[in-house]
N, C-alpha and C. Protein backbone atom coordinates (compact mmCIF):
# COMPACT_ATOMS: atom_id res chain seq x y z
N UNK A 1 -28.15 -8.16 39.03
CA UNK A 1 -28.39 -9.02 37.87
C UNK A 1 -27.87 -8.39 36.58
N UNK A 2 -27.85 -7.16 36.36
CA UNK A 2 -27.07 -6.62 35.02
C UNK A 2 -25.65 -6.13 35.10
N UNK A 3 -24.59 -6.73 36.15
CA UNK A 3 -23.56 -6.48 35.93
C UNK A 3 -22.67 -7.91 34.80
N UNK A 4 -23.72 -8.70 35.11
CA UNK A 4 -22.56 -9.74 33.89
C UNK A 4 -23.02 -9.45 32.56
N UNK A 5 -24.19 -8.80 32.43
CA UNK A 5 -24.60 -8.30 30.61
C UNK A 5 -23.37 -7.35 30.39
N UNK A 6 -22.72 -6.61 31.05
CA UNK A 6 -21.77 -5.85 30.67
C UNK A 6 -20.30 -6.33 29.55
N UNK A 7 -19.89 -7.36 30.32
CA UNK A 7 -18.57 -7.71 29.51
C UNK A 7 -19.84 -8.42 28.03
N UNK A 8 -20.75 -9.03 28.13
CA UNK A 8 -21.29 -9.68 27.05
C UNK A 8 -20.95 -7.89 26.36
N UNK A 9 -21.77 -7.30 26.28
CA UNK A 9 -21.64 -6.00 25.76
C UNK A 9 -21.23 -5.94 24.91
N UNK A 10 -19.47 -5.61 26.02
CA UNK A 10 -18.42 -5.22 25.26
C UNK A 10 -17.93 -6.31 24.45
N UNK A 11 -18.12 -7.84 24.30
CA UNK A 11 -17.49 -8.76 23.61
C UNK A 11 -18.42 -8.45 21.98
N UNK A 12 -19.61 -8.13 22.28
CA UNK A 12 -20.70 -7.67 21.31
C UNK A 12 -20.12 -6.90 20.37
N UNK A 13 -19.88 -6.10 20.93
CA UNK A 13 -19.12 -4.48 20.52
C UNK A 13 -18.00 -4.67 19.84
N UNK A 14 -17.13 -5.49 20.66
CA UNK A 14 -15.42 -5.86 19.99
C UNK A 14 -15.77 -7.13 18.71
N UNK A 15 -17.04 -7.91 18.66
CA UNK A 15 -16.84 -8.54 17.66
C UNK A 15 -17.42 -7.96 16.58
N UNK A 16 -18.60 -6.76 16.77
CA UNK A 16 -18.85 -5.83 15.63
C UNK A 16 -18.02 -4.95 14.68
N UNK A 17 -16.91 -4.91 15.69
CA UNK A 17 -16.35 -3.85 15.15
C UNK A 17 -14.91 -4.57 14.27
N UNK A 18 -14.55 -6.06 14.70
CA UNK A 18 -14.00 -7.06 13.79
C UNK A 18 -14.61 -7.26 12.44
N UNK A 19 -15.79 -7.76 12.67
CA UNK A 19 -16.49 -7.77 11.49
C UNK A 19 -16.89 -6.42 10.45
N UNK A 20 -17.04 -5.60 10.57
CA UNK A 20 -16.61 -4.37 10.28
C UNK A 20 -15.22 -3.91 9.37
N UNK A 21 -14.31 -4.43 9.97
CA UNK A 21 -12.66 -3.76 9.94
C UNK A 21 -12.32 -4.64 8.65
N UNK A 22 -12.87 -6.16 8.93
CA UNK A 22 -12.80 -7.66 8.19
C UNK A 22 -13.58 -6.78 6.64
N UNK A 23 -15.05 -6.55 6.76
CA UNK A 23 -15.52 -6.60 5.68
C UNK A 23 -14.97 -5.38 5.23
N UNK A 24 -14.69 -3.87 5.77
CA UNK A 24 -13.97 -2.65 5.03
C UNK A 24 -12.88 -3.35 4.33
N UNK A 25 -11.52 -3.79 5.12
CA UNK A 25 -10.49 -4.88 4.24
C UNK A 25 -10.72 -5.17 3.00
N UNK A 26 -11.97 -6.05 2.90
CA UNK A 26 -11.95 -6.93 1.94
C UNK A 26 -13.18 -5.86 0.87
N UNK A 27 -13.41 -4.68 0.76
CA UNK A 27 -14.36 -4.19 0.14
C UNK A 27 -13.55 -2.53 -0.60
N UNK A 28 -12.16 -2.63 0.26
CA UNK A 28 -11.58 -1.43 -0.01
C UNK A 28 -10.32 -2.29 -0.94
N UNK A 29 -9.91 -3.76 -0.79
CA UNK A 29 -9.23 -4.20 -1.77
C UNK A 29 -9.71 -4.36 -3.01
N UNK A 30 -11.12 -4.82 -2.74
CA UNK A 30 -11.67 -5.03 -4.64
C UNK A 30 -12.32 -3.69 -5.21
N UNK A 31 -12.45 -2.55 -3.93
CA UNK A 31 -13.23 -1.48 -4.75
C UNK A 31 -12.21 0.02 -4.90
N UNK A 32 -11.39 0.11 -3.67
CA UNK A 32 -10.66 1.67 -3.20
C UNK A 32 -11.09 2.07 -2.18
N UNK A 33 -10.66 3.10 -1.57
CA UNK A 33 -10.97 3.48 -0.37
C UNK A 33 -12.36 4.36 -0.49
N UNK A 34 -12.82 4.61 -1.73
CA UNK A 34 -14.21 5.76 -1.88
C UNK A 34 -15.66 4.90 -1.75
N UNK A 35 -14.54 3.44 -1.49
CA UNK A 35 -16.63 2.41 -1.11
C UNK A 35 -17.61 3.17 -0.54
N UNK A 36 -18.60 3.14 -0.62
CA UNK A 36 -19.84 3.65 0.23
C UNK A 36 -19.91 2.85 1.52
N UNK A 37 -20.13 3.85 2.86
CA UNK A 37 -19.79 3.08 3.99
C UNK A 37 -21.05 2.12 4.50
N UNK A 38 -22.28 2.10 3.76
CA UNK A 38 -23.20 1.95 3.75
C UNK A 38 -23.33 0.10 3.57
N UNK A 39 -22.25 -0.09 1.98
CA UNK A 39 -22.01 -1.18 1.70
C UNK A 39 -21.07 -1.90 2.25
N UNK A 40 -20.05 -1.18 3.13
CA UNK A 40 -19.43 -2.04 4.12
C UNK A 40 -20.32 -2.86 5.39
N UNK A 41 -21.17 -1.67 5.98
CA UNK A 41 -22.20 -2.44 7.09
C UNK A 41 -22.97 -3.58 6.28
N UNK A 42 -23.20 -3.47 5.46
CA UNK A 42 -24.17 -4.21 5.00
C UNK A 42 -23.09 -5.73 4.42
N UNK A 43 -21.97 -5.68 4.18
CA UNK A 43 -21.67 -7.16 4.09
C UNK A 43 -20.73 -7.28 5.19
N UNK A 44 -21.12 -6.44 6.20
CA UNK A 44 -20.41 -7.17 7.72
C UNK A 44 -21.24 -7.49 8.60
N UNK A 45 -22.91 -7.09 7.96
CA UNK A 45 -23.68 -7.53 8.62
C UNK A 45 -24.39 -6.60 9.61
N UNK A 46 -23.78 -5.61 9.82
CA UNK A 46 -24.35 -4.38 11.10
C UNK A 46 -25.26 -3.38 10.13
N UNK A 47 -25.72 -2.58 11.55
CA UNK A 47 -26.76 -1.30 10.82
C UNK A 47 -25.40 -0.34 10.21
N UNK A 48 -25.78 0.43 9.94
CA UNK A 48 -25.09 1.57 9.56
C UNK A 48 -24.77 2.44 10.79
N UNK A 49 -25.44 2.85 11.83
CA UNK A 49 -25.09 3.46 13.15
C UNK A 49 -24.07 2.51 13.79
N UNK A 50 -24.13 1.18 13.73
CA UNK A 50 -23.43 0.31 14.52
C UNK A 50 -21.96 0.37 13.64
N UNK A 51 -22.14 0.98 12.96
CA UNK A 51 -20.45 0.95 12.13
C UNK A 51 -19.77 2.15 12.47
N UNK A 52 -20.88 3.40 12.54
CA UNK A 52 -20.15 4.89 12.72
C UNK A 52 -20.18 4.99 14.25
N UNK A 53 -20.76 4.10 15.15
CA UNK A 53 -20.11 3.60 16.66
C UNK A 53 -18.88 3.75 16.51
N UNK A 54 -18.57 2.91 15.55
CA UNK A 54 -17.40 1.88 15.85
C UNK A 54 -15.89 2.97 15.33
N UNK A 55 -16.31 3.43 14.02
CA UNK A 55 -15.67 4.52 13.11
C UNK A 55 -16.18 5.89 12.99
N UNK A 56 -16.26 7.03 13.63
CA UNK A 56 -17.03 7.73 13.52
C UNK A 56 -16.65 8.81 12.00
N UNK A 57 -15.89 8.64 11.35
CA UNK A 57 -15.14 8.94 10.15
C UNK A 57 -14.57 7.69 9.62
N UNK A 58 -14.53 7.97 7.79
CA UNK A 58 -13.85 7.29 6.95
C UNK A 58 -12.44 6.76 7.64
N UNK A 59 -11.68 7.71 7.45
CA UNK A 59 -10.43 7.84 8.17
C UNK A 59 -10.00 6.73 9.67
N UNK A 60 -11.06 6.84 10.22
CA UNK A 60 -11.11 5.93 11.09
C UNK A 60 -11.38 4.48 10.74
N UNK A 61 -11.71 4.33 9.75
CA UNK A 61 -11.68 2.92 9.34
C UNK A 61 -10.84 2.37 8.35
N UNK A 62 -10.65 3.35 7.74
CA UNK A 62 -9.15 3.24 6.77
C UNK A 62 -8.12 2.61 7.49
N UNK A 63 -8.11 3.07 8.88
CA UNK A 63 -6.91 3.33 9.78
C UNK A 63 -6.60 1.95 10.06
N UNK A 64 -7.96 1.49 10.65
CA UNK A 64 -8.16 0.19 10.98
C UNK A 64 -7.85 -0.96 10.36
N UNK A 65 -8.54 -0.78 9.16
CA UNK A 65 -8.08 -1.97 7.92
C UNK A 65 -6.86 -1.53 7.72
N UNK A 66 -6.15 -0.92 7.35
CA UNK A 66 -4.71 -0.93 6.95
C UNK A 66 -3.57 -1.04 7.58
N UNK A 67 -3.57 -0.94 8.93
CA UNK A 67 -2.50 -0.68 9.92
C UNK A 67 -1.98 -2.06 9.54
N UNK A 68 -2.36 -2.71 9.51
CA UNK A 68 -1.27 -3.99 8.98
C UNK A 68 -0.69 -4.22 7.75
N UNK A 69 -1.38 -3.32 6.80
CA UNK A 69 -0.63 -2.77 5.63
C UNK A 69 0.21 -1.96 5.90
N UNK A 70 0.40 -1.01 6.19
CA UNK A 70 0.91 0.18 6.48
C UNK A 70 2.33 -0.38 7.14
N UNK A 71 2.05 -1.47 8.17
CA UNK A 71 3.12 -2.23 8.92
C UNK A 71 3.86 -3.06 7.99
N UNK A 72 3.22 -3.71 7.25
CA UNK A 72 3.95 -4.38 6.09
C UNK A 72 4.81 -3.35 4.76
N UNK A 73 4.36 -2.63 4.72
CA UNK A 73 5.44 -1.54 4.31
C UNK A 73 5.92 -1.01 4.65
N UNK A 74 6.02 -0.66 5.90
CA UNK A 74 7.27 -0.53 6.78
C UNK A 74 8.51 -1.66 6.83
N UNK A 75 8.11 -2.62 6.70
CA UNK A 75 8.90 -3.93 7.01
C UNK A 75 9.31 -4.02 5.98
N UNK A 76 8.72 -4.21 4.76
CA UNK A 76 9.35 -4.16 3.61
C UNK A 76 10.34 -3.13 3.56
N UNK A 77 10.47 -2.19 4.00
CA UNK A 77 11.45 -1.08 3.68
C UNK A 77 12.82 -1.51 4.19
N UNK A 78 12.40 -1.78 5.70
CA UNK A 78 13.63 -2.39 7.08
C UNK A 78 14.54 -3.62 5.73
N UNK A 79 13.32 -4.82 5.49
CA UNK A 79 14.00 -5.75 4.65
C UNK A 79 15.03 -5.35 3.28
N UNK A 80 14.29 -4.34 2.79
CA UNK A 80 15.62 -3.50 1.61
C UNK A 80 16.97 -3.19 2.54
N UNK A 81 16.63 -2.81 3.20
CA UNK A 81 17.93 -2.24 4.26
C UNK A 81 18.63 -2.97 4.19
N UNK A 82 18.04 -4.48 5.18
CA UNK A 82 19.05 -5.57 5.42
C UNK A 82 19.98 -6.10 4.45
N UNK A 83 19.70 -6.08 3.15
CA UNK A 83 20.11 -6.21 1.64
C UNK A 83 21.60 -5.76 1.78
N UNK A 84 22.71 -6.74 1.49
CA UNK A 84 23.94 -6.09 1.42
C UNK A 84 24.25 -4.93 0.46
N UNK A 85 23.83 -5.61 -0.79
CA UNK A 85 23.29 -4.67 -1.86
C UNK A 85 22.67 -3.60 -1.98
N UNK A 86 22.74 -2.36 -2.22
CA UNK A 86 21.59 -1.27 -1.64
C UNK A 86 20.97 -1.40 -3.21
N UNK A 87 21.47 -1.93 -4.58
CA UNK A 87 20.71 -0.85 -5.61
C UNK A 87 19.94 -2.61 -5.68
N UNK A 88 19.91 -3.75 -5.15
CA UNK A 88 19.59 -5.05 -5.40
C UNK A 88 18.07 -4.54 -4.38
N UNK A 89 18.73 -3.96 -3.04
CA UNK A 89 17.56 -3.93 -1.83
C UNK A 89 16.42 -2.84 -2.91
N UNK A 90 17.32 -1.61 -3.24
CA UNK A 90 16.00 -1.07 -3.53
C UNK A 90 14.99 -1.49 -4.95
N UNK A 91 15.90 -2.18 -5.72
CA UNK A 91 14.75 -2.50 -6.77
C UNK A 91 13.99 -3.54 -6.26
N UNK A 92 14.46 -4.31 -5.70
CA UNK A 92 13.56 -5.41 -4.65
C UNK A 92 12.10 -4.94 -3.94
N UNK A 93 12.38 -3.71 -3.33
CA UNK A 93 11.19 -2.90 -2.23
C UNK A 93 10.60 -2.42 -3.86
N UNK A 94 10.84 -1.92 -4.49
CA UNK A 94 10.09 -1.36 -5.30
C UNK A 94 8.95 -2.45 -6.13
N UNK A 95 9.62 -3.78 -6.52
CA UNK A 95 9.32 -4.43 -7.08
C UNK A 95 8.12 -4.76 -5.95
N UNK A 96 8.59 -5.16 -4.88
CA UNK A 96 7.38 -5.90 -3.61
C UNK A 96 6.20 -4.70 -3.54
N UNK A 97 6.50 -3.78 -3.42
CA UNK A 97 5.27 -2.16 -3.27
C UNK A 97 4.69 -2.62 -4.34
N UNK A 98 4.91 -2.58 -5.66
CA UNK A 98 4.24 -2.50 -6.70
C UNK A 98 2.90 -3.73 -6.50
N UNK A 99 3.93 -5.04 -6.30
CA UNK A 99 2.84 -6.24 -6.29
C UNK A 99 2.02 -6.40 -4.91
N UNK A 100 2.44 -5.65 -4.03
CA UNK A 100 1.43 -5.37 -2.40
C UNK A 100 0.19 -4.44 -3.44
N UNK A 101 0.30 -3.26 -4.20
CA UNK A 101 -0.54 -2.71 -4.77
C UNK A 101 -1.60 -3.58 -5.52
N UNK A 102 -0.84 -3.75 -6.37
CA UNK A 102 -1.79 -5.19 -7.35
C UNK A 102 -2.76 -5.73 -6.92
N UNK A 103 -2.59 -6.28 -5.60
CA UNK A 103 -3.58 -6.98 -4.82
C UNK A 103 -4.32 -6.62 -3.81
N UNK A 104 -4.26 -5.40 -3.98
CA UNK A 104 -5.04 -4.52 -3.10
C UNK A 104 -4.83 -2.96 -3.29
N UNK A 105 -6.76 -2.83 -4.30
CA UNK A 105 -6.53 -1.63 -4.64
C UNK A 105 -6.66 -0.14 -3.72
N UNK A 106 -6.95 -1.05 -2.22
CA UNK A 106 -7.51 0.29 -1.67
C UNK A 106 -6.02 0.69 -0.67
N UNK A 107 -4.98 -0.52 -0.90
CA UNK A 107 -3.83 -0.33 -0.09
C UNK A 107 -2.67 0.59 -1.22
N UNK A 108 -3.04 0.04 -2.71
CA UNK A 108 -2.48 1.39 -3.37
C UNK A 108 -2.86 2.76 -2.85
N UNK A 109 -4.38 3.14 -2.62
CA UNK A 109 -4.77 4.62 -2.40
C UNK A 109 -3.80 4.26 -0.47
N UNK A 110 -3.82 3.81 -0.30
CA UNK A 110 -3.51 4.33 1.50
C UNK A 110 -2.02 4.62 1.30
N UNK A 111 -1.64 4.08 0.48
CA UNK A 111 0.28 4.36 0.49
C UNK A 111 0.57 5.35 0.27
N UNK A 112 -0.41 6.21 -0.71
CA UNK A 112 -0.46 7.50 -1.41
C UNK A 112 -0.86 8.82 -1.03
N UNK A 113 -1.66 8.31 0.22
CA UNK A 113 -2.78 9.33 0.97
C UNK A 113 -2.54 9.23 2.22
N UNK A 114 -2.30 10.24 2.80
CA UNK A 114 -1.98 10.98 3.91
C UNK A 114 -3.20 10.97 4.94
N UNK A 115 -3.14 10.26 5.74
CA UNK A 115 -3.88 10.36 7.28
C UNK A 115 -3.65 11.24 8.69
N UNK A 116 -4.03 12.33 8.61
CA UNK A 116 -3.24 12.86 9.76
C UNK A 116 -3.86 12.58 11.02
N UNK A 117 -5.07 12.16 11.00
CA UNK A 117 -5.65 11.95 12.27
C UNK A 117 -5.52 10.57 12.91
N UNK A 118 -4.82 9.65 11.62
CA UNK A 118 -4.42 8.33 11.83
C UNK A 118 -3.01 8.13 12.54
N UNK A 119 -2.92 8.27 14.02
CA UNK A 119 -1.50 8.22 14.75
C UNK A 119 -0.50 7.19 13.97
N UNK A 120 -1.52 6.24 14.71
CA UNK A 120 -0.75 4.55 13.99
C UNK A 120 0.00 4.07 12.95
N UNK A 121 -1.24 4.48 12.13
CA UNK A 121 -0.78 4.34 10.53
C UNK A 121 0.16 5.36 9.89
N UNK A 122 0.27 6.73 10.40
CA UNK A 122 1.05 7.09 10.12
C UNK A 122 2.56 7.53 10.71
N UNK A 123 2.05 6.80 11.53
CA UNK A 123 4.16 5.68 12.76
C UNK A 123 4.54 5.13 11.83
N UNK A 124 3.94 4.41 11.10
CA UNK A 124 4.45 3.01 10.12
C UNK A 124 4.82 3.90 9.07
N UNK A 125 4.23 4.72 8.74
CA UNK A 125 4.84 5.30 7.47
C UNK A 125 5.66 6.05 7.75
N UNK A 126 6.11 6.95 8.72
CA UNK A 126 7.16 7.65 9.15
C UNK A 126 8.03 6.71 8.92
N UNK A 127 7.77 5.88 9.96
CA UNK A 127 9.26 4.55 9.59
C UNK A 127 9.63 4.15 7.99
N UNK A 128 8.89 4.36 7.62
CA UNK A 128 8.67 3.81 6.18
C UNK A 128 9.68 4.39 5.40
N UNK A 129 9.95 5.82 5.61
CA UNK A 129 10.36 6.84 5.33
C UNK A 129 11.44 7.33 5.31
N UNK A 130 11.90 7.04 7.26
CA UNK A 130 13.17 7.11 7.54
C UNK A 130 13.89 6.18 6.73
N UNK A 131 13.56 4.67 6.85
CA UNK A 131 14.07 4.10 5.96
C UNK A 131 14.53 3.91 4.44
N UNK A 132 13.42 4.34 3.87
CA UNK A 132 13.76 5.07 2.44
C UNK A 132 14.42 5.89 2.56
N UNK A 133 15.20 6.52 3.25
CA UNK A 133 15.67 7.98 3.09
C UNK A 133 16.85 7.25 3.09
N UNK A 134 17.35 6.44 4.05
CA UNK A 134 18.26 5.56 4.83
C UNK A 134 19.05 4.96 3.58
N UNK A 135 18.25 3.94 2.37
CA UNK A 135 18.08 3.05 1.37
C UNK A 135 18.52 4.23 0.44
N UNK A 136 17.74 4.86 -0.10
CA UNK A 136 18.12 6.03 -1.19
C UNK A 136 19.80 6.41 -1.12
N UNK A 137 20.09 6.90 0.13
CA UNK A 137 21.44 7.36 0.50
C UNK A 137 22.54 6.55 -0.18
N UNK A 138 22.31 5.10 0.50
CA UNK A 138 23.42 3.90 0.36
C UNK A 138 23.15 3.74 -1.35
N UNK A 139 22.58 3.58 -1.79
CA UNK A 139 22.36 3.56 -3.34
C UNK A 139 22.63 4.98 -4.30
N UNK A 140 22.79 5.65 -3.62
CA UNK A 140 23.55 7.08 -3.97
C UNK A 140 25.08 6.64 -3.70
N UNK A 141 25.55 6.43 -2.87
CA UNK A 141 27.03 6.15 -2.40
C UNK A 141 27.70 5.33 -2.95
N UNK A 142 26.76 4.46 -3.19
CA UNK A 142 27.16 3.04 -4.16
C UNK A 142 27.37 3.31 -4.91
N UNK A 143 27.02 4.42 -5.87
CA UNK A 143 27.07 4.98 -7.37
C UNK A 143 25.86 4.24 -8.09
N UNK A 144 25.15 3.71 -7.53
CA UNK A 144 23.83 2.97 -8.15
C UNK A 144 23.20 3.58 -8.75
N UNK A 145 22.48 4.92 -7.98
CA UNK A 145 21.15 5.59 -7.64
C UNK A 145 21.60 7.01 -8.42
N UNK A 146 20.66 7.55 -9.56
CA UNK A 146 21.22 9.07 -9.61
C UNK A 146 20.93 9.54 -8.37
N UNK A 147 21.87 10.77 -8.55
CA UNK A 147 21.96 11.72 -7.75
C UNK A 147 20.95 12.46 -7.50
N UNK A 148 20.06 12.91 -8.12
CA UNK A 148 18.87 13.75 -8.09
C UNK A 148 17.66 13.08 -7.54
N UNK A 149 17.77 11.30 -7.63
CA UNK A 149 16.74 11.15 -6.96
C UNK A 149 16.24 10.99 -5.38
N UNK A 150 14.93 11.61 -5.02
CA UNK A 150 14.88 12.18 -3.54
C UNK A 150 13.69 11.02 -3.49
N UNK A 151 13.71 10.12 -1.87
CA UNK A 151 12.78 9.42 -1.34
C UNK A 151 10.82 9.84 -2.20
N UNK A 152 10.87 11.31 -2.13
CA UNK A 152 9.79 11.38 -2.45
C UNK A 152 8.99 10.97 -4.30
N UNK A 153 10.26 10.68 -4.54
CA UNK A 153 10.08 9.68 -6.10
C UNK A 153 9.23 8.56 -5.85
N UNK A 154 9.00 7.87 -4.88
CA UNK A 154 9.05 6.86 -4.53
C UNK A 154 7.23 6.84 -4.58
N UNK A 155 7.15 7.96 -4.10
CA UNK A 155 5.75 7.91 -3.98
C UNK A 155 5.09 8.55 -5.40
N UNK A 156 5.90 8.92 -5.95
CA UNK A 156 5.35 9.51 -7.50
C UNK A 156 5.24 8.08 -8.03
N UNK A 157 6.08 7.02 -7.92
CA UNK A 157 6.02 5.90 -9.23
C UNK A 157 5.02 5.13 -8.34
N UNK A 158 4.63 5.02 -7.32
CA UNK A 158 3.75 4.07 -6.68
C UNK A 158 1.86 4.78 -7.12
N UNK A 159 2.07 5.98 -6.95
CA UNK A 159 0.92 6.62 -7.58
C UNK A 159 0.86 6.35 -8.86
N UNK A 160 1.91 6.68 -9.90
CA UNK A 160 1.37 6.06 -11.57
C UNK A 160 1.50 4.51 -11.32
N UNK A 161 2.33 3.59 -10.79
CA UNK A 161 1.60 2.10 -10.94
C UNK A 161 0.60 1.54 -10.50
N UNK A 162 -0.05 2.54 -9.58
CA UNK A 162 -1.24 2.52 -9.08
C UNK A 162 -2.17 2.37 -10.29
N UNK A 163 -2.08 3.00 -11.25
CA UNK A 163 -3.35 3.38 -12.35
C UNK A 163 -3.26 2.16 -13.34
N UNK A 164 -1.91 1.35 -13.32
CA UNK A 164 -1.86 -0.25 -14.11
C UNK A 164 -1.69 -1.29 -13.31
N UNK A 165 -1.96 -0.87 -12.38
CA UNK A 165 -2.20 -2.44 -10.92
C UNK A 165 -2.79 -3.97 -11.38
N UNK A 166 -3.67 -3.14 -11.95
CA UNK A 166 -4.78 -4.25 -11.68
C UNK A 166 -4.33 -4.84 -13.00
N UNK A 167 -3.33 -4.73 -13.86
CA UNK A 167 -2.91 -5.35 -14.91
C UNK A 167 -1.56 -6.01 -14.40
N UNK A 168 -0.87 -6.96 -14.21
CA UNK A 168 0.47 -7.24 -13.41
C UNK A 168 1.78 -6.91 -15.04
N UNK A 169 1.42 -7.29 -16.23
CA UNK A 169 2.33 -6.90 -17.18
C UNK A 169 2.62 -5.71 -17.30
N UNK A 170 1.45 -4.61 -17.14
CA UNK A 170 1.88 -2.99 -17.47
C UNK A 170 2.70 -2.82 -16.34
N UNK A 171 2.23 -2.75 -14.90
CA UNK A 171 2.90 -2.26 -13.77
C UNK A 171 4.34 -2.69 -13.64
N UNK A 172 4.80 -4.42 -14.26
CA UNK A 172 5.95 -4.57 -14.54
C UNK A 172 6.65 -4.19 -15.61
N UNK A 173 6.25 -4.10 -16.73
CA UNK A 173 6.83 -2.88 -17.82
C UNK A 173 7.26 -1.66 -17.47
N UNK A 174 6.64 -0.56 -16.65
CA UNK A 174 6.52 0.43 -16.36
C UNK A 174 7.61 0.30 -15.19
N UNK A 175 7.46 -0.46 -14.58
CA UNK A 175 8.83 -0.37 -13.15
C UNK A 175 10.07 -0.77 -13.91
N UNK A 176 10.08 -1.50 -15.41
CA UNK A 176 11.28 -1.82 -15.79
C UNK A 176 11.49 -0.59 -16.06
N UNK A 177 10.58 0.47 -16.92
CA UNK A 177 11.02 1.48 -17.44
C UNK A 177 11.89 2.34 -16.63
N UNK A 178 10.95 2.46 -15.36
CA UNK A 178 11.46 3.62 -14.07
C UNK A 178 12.67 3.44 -13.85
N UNK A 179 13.05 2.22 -13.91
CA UNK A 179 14.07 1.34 -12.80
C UNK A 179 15.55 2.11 -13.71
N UNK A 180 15.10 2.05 -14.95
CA UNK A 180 16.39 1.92 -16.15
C UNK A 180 16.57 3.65 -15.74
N UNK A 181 15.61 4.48 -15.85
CA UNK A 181 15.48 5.57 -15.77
C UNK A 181 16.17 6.49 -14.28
N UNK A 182 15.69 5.35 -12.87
CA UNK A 182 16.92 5.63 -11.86
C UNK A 182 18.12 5.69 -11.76
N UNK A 183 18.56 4.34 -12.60
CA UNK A 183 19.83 3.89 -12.33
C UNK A 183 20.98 4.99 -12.74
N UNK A 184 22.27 4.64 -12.66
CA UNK A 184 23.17 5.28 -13.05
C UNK A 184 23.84 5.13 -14.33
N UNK A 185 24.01 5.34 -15.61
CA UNK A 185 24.31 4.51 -16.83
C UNK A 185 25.31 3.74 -16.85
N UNK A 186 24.94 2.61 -17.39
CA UNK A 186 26.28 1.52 -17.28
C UNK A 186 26.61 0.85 -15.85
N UNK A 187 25.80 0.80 -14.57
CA UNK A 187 26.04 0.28 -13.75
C UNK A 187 25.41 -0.72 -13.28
N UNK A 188 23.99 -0.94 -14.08
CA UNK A 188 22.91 -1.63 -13.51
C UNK A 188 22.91 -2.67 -14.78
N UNK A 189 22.11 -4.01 -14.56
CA UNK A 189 21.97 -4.11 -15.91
C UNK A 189 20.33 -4.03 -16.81
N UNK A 190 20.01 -2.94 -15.58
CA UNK A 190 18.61 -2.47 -16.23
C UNK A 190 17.83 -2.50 -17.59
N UNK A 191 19.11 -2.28 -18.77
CA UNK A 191 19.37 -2.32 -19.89
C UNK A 191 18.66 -3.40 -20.49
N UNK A 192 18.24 -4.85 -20.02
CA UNK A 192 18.44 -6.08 -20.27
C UNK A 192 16.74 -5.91 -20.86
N UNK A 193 15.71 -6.73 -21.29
CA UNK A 193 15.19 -6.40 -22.34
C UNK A 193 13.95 -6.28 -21.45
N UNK A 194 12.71 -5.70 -21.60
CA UNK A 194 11.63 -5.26 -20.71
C UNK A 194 10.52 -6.35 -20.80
N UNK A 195 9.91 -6.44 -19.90
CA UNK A 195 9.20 -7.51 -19.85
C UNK A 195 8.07 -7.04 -21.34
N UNK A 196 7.13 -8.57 -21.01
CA UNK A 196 6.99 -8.53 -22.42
C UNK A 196 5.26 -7.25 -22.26
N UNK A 197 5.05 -6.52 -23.12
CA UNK A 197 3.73 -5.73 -23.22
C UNK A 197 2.78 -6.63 -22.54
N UNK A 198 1.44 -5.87 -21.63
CA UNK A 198 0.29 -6.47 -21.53
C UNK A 198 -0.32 -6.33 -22.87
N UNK A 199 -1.52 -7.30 -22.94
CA UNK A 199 -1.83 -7.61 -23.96
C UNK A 199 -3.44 -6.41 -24.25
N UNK A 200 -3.21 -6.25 -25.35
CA UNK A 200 -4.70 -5.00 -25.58
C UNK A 200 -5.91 -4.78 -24.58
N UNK A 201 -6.07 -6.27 -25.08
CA UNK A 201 -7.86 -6.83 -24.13
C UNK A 201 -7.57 -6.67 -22.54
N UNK A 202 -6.31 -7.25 -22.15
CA UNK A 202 -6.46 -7.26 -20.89
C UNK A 202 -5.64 -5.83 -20.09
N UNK A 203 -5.45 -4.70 -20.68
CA UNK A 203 -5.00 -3.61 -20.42
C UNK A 203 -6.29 -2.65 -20.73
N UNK A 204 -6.97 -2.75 -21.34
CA UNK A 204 -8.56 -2.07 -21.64
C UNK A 204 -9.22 -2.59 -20.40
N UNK A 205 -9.71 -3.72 -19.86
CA UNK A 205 -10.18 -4.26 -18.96
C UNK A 205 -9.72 -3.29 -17.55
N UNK A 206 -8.50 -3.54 -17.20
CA UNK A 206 -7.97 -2.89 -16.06
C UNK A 206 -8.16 -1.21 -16.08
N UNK A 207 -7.95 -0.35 -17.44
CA UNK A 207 -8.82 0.45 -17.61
C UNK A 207 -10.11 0.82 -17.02
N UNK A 208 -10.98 -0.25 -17.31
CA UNK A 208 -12.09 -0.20 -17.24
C UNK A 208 -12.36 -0.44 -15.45
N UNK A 209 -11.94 -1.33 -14.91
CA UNK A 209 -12.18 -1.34 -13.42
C UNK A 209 -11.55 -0.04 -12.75
């Protein structure tokens, strides 16, 4: 009589741990990855043991919610590639990273932060990588790209637009700035006039969150 409670179980188990992955998602986009794990169980509905079942570390749930982030920036990278254009592909990926950030503040911290115990998530970013390396090159060759700049730039300007995300005018000001600042002089027309300032109130605000 208790061999069919078993698969119930595990369907138990696999939908806890959905609900879980669902509410981290949606609690690490409006808060960062430093939520209290406490307040994730609690708007997915489980105890707190029934979550560190499931995740027995942060890291492990990071892993979880993001791997489809992590995959989507990978893809985004592949898509710069495809770009006949290399200096069109890469201001393109840069522009898309920035606004993937915007809307999710805890997928800014995962782009930035290193998982080593996370296999998965950090496949996708390897790829991520090769590809940037790939992208950087052809935009060097092109005469686009200075010379000095190395893939790992990439993650310096995604960390400072990280800190004006949650404002969409600064983070696009600031990538116009970078962008002018990559290019090669006279080749881009980077030059062309910068978007317009965020406005006081709503740059104090984003501050403030």
């Amino acid at each position: 009589m208790s061999t069919p409670a078993r698969p119930t179980l595990r369907a138990d188990a696999e939908r806890n741990r959905e609900r879980v992955t669902a509410a981290a998602r949606l609690m690490f986009a409006e808060h960062g990855l430093g939520v209290p794990l406490e307040d994730v169980a609690r708007r997915a509905g489980v105890g707190v043991a029934t979550l560190y079942r499931r995740f027995p570390t942060r890291e492990d749930l990071v892993a979880a919610a993001y791997e489809d982030g992590m995959t989507a920036y990978a893809d985004a990278v592949a898509a710069a590639l495809d770009d006949p254009d290399s200096w069109r592909g890469f201001r393109g990926l840069l522009e898309r990273l920035c606004a993937m950030q915007a809307a999710d503040r805890g997928l800014a911290e995962a782009l930035t932060t290193a998982f080593p115990g996370a296999r998965a998530l950090e496949a996708q970013r390897d790829r991520a990588y090769h590809g940037l390396v790939e992208l950087v090159s052809r935009a060097k060759v092109a005469g686009r790209l200075r010379r000095d700049f190395v893939p790992e730039d990439v993650t310096v300007l995604l960390a400072a637009a990280a800190g004006v995300a949650s404002t969409p005018p600064a983070w696009r000001r600031l990538l116009a700035y970078l962008l002018q600042a990559f290019a090669v002089p006279g080749t881009t027309p980077e030059t062309a006039p910068l978007p317009e300032p965020p406005a006081r109130g709503a740059l104090l605000r984003g501050m403030t969150r």
